[in-house]
Protein backbone atom coordinates (compact mmCIF):
# COMPACT_ATOMS: atom_id res chain seq x y z
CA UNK A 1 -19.53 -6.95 7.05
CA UNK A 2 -20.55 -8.63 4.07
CA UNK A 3 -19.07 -7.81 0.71
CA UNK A 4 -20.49 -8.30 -3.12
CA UNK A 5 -18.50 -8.55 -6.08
CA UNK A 6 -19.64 -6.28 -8.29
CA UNK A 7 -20.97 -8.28 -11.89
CA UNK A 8 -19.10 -6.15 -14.24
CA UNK A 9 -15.89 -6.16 -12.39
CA UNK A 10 -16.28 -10.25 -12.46
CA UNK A 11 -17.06 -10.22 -16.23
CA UNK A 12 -14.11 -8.08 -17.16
CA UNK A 13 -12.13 -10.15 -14.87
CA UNK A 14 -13.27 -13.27 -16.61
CA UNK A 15 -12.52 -11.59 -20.03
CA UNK A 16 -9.15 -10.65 -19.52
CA UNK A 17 -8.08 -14.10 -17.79
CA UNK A 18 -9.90 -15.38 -21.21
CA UNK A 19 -7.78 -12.92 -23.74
CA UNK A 20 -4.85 -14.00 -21.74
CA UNK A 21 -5.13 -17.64 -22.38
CA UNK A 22 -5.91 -17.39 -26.01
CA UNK A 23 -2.50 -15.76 -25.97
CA UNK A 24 -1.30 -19.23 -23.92
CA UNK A 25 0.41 -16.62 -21.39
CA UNK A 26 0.67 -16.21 -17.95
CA UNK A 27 0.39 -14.08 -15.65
CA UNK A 28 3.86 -13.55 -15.04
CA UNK A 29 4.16 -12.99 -18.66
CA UNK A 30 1.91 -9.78 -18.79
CA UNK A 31 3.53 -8.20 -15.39
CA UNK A 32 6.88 -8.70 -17.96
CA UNK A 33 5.28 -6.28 -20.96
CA UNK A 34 3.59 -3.86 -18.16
CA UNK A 35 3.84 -2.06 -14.88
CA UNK A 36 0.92 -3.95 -12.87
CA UNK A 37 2.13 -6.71 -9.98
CA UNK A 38 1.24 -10.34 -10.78
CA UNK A 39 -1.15 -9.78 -7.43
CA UNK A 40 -3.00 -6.89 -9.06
CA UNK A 41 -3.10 -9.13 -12.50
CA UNK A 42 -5.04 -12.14 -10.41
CA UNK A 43 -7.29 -9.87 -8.39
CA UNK A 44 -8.66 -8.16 -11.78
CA UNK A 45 -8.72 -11.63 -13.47
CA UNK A 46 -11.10 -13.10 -10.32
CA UNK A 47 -13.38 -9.76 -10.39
CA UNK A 48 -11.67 -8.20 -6.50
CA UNK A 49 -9.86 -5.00 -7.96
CA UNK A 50 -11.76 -1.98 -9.47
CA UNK A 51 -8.93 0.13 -10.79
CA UNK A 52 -8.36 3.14 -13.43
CA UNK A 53 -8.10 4.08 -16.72
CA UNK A 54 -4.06 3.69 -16.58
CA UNK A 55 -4.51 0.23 -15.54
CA UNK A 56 -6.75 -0.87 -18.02
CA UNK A 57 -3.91 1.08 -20.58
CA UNK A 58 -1.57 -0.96 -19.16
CA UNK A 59 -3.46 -4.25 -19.22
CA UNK A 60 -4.13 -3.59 -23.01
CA UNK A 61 -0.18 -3.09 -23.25
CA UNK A 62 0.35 -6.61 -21.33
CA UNK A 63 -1.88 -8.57 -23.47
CA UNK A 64 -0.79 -6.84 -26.77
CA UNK A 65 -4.41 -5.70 -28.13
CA UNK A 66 -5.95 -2.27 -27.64
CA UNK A 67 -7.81 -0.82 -24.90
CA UNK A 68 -10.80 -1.46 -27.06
CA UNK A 69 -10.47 -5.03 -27.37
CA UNK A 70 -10.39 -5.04 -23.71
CA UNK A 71 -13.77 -3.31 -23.60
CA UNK A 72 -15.63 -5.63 -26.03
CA UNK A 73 -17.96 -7.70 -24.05
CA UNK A 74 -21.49 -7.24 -22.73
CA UNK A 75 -21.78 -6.16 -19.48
CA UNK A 76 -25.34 -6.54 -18.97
């Protein structure tokens, strides 16, 4: 069966790999500062993981912004 990545999950995905290398880290670097595996980290980064609030809480911890920050970008 055929699956389809869903366009938001791709765009956040995109956004985060984008916040991470304005930061020049890796992904190693945000598994260090937070309690999400560096295979979780690269399957939200390509747009293949839909996850939960305490993920994106600890994503915002990894990259050192706010949750907010992580939620700034147009979904449409």
């Amino acid at each position: 069966m055929l699956q389809f990545k869903d366009k938001r999950l791709v765009k956040f995905g995109a956004h985060i790999n984008a916040l991470r290398k304005e930061r020049n880290m890796e992904t190693n670097d945000i598994a260090k500062n937070c309690s999400l595996s560096i295979k979780d980290l690269m399957a939200i980064e390509k747009g293949n993981k839909n996850f939960g609030f305490t993920t994106l809480l600890e994503l915002a911890k990894g990259l050192g912004v706010s949750p907010a920050v992580l939620l700034q970008l147009d979904l449409e």
